[in-house]
Protein backbone atom coordinates (compact mmCIF):
# COMPACT_ATOMS: atom_id res chain seq x y z
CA UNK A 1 0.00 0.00 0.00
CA UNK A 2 1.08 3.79 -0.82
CA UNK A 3 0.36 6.91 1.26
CA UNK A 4 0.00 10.20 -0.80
CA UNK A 5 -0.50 13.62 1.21
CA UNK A 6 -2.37 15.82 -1.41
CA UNK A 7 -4.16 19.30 -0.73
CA UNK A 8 -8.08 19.09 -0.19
CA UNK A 9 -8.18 22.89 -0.55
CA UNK A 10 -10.28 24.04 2.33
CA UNK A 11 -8.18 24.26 5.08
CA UNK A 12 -9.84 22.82 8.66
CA UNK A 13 -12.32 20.85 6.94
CA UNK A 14 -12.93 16.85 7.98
CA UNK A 15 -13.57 15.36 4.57
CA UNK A 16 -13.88 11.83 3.23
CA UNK A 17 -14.35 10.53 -0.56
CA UNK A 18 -13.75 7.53 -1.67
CA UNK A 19 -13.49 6.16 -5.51
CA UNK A 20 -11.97 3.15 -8.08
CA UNK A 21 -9.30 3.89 -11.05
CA UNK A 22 -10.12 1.18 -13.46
CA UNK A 23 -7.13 -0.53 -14.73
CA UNK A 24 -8.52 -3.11 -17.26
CA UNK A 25 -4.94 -4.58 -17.99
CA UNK A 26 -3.49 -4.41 -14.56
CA UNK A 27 -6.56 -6.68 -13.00
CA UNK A 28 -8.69 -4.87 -10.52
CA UNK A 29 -9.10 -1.15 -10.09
CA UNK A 30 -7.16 0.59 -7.63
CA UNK A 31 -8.86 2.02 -4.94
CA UNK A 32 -8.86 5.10 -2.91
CA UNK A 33 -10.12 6.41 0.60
CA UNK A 34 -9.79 10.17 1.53
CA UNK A 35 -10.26 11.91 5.12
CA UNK A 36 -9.45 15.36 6.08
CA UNK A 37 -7.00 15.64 8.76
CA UNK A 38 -6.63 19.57 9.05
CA UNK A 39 -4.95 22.19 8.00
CA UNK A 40 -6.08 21.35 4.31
CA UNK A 41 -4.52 18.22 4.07
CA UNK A 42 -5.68 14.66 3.11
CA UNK A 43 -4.29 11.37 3.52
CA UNK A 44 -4.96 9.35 -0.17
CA UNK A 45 -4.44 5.88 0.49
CA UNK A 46 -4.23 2.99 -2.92
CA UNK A 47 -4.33 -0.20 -2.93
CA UNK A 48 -4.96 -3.02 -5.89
CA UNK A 49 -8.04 -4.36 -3.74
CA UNK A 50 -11.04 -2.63 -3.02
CA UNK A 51 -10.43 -0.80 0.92
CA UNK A 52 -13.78 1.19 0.89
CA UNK A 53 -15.35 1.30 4.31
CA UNK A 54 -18.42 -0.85 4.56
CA UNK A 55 -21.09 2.07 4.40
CA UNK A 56 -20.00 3.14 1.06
CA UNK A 57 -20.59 -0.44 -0.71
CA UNK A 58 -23.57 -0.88 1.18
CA UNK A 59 -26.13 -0.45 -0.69
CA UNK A 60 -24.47 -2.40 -3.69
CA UNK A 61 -23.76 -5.47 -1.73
CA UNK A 62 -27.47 -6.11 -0.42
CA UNK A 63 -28.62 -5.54 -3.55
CA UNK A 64 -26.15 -8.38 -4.43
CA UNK A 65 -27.92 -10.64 -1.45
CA UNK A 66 -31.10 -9.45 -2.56
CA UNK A 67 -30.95 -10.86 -5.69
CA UNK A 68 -29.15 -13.83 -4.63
CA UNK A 69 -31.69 -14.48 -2.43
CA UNK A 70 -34.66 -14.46 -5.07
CA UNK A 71 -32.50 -16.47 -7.74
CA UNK A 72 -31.88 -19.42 -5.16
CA UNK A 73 -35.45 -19.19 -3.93
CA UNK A 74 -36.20 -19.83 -7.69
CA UNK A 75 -33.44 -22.90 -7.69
CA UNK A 76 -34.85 -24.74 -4.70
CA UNK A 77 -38.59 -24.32 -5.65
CA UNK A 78 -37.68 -25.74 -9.23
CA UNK A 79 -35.79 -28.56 -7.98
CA UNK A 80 -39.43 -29.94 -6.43
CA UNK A 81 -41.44 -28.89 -9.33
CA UNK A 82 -39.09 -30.61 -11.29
CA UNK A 83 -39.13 -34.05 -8.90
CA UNK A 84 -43.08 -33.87 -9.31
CA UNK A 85 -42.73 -33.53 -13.63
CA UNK A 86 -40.83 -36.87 -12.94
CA UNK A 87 -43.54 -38.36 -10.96
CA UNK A 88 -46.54 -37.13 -13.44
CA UNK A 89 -44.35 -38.71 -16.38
CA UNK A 90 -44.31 -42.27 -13.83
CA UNK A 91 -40.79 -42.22 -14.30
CA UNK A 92 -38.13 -44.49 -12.72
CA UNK A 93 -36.56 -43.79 -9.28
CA UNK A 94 -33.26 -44.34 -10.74
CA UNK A 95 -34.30 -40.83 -13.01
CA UNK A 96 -34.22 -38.54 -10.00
CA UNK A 97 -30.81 -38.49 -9.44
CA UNK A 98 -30.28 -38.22 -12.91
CA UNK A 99 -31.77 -35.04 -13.28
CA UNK A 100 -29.10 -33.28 -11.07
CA UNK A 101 -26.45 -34.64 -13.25
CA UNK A 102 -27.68 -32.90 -16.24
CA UNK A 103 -27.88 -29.53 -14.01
CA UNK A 104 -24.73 -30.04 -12.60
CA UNK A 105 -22.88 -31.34 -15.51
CA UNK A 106 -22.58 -27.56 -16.85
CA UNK A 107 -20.66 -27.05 -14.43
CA UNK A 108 -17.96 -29.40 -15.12
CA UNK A 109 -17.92 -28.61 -18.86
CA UNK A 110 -18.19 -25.24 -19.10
CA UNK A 111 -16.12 -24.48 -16.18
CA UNK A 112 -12.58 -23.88 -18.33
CA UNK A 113 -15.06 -20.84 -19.72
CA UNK A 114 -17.20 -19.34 -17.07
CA UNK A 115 -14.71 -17.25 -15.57
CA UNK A 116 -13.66 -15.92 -17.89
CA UNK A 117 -16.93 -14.82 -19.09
CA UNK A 118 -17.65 -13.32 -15.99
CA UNK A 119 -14.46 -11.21 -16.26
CA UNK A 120 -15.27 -10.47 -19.61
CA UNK A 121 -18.16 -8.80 -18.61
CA UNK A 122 -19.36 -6.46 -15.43
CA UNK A 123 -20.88 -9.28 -13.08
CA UNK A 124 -24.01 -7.69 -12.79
CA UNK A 125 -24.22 -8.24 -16.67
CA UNK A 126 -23.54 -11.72 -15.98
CA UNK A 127 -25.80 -12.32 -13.30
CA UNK A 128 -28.76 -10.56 -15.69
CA UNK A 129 -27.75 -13.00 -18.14
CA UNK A 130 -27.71 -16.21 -16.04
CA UNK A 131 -31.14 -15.36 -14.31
CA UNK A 132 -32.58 -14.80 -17.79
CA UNK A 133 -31.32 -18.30 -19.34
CA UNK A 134 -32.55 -19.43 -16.14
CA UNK A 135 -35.94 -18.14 -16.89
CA UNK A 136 -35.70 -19.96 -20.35
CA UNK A 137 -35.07 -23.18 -18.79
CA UNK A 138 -38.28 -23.31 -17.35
CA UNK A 139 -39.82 -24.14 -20.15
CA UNK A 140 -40.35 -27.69 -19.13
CA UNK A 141 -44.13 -26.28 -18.69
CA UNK A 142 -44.23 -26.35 -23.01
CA UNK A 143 -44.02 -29.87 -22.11
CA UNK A 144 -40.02 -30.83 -22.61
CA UNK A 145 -38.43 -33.72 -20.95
CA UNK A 146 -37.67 -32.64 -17.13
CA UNK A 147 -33.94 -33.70 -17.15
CA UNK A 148 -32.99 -31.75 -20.85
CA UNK A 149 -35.12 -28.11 -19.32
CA UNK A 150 -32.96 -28.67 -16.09
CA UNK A 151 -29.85 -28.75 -18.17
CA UNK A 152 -30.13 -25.63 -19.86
CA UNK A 153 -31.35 -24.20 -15.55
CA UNK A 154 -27.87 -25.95 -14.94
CA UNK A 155 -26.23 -24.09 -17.64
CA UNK A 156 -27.27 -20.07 -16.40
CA UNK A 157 -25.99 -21.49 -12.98
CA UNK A 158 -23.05 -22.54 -14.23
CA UNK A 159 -22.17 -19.00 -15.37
CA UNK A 160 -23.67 -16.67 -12.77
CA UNK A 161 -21.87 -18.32 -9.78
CA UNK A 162 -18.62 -17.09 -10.84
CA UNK A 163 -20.08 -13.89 -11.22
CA UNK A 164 -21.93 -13.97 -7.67
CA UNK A 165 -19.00 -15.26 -5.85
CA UNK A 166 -16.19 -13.11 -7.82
CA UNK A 167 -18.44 -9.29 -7.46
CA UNK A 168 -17.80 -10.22 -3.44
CA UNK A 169 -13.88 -9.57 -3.97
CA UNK A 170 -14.31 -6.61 -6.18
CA UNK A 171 -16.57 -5.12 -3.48
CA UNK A 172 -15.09 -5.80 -0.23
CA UNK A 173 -11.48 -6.23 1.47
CA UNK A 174 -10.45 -9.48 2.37
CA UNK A 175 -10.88 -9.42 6.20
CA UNK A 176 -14.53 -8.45 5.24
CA UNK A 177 -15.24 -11.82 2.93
CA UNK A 178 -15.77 -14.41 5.96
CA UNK A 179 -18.82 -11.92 6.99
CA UNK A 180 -19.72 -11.45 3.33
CA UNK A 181 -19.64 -14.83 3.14
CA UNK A 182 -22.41 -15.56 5.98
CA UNK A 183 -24.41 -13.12 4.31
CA UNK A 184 -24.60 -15.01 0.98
CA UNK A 185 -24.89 -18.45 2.76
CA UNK A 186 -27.04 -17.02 4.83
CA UNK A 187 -29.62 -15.41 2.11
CA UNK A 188 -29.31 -18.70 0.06
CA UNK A 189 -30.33 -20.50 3.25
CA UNK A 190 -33.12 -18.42 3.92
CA UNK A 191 -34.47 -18.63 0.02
CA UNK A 192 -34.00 -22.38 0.45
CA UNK A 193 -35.99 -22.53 3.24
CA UNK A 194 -38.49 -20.49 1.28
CA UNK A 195 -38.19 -21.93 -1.99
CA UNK A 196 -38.71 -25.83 -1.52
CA UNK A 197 -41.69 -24.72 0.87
CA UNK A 198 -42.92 -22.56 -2.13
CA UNK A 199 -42.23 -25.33 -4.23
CA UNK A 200 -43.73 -28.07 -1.60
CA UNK A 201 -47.45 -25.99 -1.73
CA UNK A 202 -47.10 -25.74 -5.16
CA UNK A 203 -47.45 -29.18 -5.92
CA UNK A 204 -49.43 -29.98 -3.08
CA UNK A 205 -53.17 -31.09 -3.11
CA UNK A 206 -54.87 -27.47 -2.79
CA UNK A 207 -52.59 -26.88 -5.88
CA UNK A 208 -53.71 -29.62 -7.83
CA UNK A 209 -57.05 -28.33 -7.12
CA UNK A 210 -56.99 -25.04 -8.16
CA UNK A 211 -55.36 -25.58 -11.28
CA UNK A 212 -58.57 -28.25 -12.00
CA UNK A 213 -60.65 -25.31 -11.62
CA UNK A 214 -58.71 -22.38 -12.68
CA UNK A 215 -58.39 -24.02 -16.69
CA UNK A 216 -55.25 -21.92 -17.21
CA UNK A 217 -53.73 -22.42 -20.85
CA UNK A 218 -50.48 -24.96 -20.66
CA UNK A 219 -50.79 -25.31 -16.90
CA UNK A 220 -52.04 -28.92 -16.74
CA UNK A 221 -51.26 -30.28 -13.40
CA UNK A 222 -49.73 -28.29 -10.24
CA UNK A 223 -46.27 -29.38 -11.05
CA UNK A 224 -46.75 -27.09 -14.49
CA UNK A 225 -48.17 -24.22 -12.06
CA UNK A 226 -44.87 -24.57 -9.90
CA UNK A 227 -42.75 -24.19 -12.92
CA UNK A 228 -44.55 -20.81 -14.15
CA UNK A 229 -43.97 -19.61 -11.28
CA UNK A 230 -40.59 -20.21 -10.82
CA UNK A 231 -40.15 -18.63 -14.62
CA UNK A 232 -41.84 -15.62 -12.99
CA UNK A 233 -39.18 -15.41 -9.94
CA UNK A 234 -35.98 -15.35 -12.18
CA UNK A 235 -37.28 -12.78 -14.08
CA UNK A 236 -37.43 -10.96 -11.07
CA UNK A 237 -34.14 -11.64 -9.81
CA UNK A 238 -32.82 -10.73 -13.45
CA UNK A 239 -34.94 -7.65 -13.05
CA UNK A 240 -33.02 -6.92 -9.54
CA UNK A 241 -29.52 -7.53 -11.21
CA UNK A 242 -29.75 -4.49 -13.26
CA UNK A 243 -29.97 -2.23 -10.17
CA UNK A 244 -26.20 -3.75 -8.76
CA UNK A 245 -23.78 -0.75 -9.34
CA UNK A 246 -20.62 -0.96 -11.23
CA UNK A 247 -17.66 -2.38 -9.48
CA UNK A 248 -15.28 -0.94 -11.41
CA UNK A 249 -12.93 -3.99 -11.88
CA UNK A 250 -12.28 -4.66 -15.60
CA UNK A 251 -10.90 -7.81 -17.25
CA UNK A 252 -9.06 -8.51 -20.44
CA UNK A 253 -11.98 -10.42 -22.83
CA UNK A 254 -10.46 -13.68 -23.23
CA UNK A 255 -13.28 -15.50 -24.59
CA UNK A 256 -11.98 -15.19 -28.41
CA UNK A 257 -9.26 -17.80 -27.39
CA UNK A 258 -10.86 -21.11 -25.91
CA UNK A 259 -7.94 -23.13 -26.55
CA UNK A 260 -5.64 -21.02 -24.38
CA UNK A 261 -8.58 -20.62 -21.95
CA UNK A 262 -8.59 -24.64 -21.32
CA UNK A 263 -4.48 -24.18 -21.10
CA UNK A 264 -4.93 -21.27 -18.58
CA UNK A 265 -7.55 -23.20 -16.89
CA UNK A 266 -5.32 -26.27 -16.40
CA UNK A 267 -2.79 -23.84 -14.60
CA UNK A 268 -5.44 -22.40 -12.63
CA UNK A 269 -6.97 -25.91 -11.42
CA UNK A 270 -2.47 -26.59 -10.67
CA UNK A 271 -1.81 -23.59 -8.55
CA UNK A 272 -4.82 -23.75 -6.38
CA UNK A 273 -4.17 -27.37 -5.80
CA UNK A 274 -0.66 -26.52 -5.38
CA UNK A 275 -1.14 -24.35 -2.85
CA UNK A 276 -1.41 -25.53 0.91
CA UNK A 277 -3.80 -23.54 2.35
CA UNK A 278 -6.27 -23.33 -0.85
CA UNK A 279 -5.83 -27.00 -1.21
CA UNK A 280 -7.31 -27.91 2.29
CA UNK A 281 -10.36 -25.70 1.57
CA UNK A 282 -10.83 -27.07 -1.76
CA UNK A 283 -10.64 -30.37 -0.71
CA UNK A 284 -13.39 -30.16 1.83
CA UNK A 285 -15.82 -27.87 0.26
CA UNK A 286 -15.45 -30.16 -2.21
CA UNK A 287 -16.44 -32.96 -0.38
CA UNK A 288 -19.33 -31.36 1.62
CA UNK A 289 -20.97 -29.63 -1.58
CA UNK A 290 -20.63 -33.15 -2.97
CA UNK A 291 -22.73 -34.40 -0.19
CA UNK A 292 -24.86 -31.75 0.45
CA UNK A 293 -26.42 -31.69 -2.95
CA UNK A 294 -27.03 -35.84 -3.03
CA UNK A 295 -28.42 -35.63 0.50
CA UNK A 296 -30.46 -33.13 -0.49
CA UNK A 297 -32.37 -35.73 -3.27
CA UNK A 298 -31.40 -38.55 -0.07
CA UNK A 299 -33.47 -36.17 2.80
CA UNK A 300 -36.42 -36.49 0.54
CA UNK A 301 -36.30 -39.89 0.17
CA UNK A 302 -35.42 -40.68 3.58
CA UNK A 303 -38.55 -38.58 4.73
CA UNK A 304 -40.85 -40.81 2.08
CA UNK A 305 -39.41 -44.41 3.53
CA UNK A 306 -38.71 -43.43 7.21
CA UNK A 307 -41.42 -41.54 8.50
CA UNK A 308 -44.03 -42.06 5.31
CA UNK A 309 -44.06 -38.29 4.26
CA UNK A 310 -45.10 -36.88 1.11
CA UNK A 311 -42.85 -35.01 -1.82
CA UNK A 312 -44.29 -31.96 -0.13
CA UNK A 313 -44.28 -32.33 2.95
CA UNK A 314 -40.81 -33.64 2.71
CA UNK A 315 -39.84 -30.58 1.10
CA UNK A 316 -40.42 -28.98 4.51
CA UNK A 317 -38.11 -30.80 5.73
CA UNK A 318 -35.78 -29.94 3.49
CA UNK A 319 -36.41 -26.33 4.29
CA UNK A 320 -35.41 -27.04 8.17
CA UNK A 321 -32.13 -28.27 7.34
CA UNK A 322 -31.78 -24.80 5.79
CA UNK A 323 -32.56 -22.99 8.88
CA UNK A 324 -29.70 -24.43 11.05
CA UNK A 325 -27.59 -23.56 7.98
CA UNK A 326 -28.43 -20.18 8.45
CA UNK A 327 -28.00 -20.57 12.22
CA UNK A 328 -24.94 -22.25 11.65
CA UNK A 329 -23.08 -19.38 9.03
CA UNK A 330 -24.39 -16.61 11.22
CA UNK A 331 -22.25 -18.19 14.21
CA UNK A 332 -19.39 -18.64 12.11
CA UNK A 333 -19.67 -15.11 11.38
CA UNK A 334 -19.51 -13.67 14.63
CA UNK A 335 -16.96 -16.10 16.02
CA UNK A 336 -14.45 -17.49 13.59
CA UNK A 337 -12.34 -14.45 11.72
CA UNK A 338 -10.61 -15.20 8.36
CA UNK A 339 -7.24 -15.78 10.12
CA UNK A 340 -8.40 -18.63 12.28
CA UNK A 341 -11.00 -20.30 9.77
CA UNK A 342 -8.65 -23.82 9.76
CA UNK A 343 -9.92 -24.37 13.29
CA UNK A 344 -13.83 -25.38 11.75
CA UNK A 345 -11.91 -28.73 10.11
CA UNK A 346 -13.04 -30.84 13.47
CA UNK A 347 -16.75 -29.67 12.29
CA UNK A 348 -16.78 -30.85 9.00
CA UNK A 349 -16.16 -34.43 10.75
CA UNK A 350 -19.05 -33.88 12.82
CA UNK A 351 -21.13 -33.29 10.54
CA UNK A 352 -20.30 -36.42 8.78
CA UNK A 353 -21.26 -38.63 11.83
CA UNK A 354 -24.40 -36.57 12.26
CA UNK A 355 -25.58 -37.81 9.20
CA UNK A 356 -24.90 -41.22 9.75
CA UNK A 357 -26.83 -41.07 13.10
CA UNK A 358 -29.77 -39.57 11.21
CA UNK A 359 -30.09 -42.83 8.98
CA UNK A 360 -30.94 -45.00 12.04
CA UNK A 361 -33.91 -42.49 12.84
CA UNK A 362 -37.27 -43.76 12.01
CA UNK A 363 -41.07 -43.58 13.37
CA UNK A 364 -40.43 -47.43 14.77
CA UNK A 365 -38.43 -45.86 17.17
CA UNK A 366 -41.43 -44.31 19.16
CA UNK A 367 -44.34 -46.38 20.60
CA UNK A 368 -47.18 -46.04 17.39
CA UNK A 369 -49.83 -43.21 18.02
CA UNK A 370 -47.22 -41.42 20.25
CA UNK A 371 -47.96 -37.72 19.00
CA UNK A 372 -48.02 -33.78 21.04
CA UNK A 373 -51.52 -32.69 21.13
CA UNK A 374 -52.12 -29.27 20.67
CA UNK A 375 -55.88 -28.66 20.67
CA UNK A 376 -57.34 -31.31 18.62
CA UNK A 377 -54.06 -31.97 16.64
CA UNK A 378 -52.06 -34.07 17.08
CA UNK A 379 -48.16 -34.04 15.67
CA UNK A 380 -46.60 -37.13 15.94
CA UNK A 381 -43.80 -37.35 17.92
CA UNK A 382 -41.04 -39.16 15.62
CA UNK A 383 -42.17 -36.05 13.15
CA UNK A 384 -41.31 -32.93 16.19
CA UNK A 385 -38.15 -34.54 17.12
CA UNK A 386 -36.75 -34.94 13.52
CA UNK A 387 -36.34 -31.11 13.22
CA UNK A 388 -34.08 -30.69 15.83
CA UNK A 389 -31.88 -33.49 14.13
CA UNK A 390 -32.09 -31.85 10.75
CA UNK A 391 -31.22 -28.53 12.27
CA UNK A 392 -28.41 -29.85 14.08
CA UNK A 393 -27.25 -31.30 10.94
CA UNK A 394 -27.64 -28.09 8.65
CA UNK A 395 -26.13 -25.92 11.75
CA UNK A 396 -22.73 -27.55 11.30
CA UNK A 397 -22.78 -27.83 7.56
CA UNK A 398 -23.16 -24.10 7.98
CA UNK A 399 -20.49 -22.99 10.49
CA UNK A 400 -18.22 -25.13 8.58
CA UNK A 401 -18.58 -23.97 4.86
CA UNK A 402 -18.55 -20.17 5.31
CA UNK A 403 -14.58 -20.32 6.57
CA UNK A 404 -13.93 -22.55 4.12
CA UNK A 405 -15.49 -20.61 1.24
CA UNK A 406 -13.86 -17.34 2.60
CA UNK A 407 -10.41 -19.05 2.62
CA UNK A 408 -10.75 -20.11 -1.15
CA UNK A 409 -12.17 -16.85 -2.22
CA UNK A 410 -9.15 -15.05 -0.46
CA UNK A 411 -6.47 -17.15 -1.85
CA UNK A 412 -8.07 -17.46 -5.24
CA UNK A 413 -8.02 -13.95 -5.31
CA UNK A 414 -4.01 -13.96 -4.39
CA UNK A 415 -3.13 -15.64 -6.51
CA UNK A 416 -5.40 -16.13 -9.48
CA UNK A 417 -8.32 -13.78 -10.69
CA UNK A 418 -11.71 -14.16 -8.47
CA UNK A 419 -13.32 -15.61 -11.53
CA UNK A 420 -10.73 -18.29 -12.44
CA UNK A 421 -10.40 -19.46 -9.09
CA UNK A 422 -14.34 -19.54 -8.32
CA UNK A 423 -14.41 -21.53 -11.49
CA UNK A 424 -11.85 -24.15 -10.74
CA UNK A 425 -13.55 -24.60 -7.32
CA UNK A 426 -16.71 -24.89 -9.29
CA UNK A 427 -15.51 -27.65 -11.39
CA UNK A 428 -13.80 -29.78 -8.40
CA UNK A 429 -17.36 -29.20 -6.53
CA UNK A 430 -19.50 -30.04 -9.31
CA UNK A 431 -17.54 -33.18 -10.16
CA UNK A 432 -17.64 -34.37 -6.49
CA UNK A 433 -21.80 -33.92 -7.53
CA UNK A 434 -21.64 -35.55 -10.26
CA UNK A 435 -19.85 -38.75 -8.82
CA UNK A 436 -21.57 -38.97 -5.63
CA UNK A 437 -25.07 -39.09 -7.32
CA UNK A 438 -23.39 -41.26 -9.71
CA UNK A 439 -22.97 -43.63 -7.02
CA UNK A 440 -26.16 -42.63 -5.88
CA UNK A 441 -28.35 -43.61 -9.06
CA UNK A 442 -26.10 -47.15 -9.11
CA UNK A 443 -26.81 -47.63 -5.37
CA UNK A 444 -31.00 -47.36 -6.24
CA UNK A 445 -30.93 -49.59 -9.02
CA UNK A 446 -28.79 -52.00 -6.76
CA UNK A 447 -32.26 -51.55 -4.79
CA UNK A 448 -30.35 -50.68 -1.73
CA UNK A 449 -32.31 -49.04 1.19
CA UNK A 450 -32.08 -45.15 1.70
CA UNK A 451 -30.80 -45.46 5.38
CA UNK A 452 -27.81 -47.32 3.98
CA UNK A 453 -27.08 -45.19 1.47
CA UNK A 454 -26.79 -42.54 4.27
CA UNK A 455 -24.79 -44.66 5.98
CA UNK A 456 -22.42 -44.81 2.72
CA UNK A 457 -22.09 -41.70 2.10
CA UNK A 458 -21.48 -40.93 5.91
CA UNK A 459 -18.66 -42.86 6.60
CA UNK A 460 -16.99 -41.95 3.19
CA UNK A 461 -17.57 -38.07 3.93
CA UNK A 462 -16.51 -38.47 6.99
CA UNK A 463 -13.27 -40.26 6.65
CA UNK A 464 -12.61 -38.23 4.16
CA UNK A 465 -12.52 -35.14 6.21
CA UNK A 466 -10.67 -36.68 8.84
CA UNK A 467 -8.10 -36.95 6.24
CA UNK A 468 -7.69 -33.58 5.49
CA UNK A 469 -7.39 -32.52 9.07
CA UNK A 470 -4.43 -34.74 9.08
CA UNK A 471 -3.29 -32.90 6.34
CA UNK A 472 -3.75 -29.80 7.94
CA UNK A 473 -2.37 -30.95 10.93
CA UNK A 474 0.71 -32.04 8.75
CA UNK A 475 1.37 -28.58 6.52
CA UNK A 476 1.59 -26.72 9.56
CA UNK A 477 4.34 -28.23 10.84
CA UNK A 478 6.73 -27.20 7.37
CA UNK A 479 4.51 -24.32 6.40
CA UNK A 480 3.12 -20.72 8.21
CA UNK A 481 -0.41 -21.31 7.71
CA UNK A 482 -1.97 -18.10 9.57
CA UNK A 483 0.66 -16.29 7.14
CA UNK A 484 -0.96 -17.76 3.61
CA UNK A 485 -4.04 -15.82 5.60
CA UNK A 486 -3.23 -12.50 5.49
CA UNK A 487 -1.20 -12.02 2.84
């Protein structure tokens, strides 16, 4: 960092202006932060990250959450709407699974590309872009196959998390990004609380009802209602993208040379690996999003088998697990700052033997008819005490992730651009997906029972994890860890 003394010219006056220098060649723009000091004099500090205090970005950034927020509302309520097209269409359960891989398969494919299409453009351009293919995607309700709509969902996603993730380290200074970071988690936890409810009483009987009634042209069933309406949210989040100011960071357009972008990409997916401290993170985000997204298809079928629920009532429980997420990122938030974020590893084992414990819980644990009356209904008692269980389970997945995601974003940023990095911890994610429900669609047609694929995917997560403490445990000895932090 440099320190300039320049004159304000009005002596005696307390002043304080802030602004970005583009410098599309050099990376990101260089920012600057003036206050008065007296005697007409100002103190003009630069730096090549953005050092703007937090009340000058705000208004930016929540617009940033705020149209997170709507966009992963739209994700989670189109995920159920999606599951129901399957079920109207009778088809295999084998197929569910199946229609995550084409979403998430974007992600692998395209992810040599996506950053460097979100630094070829502002990334509120991008996100616009990615909501609005979004919107397109829903156009399962014209009465294409579930799994090829989803794809082109997949493929908007695919490009406007780069974007989402990246604008963060344009906006805000690095000891800002593990708070940042709870905010984003936090929103998207929130809108998937929201969303697979929204989605749940979409397809639910009073839905199916009213569209019987309601003869609305295309809208045939209440799994067709739940998709226009989840058209109708992206175009509000793409709507809500337009209002996100202008960073000011500017990129070199790269996208004319896809070759060399697949080269670069390779040395992108080396460095990060190479690293010490980016290669922990990456290794266990990698492994919890990997989880997280097949026990997200495994919590619905778990809630049909164990306890005899619904695809929409399920959903709700879906949306719990979300709320100790939320619970969970919050905490990690106001307790764990960027430098110590390595000491959430021992959580992200935890977490893995929660979920094995879950597996075993079933109604035949609790004498039948057992239930908490309230008036004259009655809640059944192996239903009440799941929550707690799933909340438990989402609270550690949260306090866990947001470190971890604040560590890669920090050293992806120090040593690659934020959208290269975001993309090669995109693709490592997404593969993780795409292998564990892999294993997941072989393990249904095997006819094995949900609670042991739980238990499967339990032990392997959480061995797994306990690996990469060792690792942890082992780079510290030969290497300044806390260092790598604040550089």
């Amino acid at each position: 960092m440099r320190a300039f003394v320049l004159q304000s010219g009005k002596p005696r006056r307390r002043t304080l202006f802030a602004g970005c220098i583009s410098r599309s060649i050099l990376g990101p723009p260089a920012c600057f932060v003036c206050v008065g000091t007296g005697a007409g004099l100002c103190t003009l500090r630069i730096s090549s990250r953005a050092q703007l205090p937090l009340r000058f970005m705000k208004k930016g950034f929540y617009t940033i959450i705020a149209a997170q927020f709507i966009s992963s509302l739209a994700d989670n309520a189109l995920l159920i709407a999606a599951i129901a097209l399957l079920s109207v269409i009778r088809s295999a359960a084998w197929v569910t699974p199946l229609l995550q891989i084409f979403f998430t398969v974007s992600y692998v494919l395209l992810a040599p590309f996506v950053g460097a299409f979100a630094d070829a453009l502002q990334k509120r351009h991008v996100m616009f872009i990615s909501n609005a293919l979004k919107a397109s995607g829903c156009m399962m309700i014209a009465g294409v196959h579930p799994m090829i709509a989803y794809g082109v969902v997949g493929f908007g996603a695919a490009a406007y998390s780069p974007a989402k993730y990246g604008i963060l380290t344009e906006l805000l200074p690095a000891e800002k990004l593990v708070k940042a970071n709870a905010w984003v988690e936090s929103a998207t936890v929130l809108s998937t609380i929201v969303g697979t409810m929204v989605g749940g009483a979409l397809i639910s009987k009073f839905a199916d009802k009213f569209v019987a009634h309601a003869h609305l042209p295309l809208i045939r069933s209440s799994a067709d209602l739940a998709m226009f309406a989840v058209m109708l949210t992206y175009a509000i989040a793409a709507a809500i993208n337009i209002f996100i100011p202008d960073t000011g960071a500017r990129y070199p357009n790269r996208l004319s040379e896809p070759t060399k972008l697949v080269s670069d990409f390779y040395h992108c997916f080396n460095v990060l690996w190479a690293d010490k401290l980016a290669q922990i993170a990456l290794w266990v985000t990698t492994l919890m999003w990997g989880g997280a997204v097949t026990m997200q298809l495994l919590v619905l079928k778990w809630a049909n088998v164990n306890r005899g629920l619904s695809l929409s009532k399920a959903a709700v429980m879906q949306g719990v697990t979300g709320l100790g997420i939320a619970v969970g990122a919050a905490a990690a938030a106001a307790l764990i700052p960027l430098r110590r974020s390595l000491s959430v590893l021992p959580v992200g084992i935890l977490t893995g033997a929660v979920a094995i414990a879950m597996a075993f819980y079933n109604k035949n644990l609790f004498p039948a008819g057992a239930g908490i009356h309230v008036g004259s209904y009655v809640a059944p008692v192996y239903i009440v005490l799941a929550y707690p269980l799933m909340i438990l389970l989402g609270g550690l997945s949260g306090f866990f992730i947001v470190p971890m995601n604040a560590i890669l974003q920090h050293r992806g940023a120090t040593l690659l651009s934020a959208g290269h990095s975001i993309a090669v911890q995109n693709f490592n994610q997404n593969l993780a997906v795409l292998m564990m429900l892999g294993a997941y669609a072989l393990l249904l047609t095997a006819k094995m029972p949900a609670q042991w694929i739980i238990v499967v995917f339990g032990v392997f997560i959480t061995f797994m994890m306990w690996l990469a403490k060792r690792r942890s445990v082992a780079d510290e000895r030969t290497s300044n860890m806390h260092a790598l932090l604040e550089e």
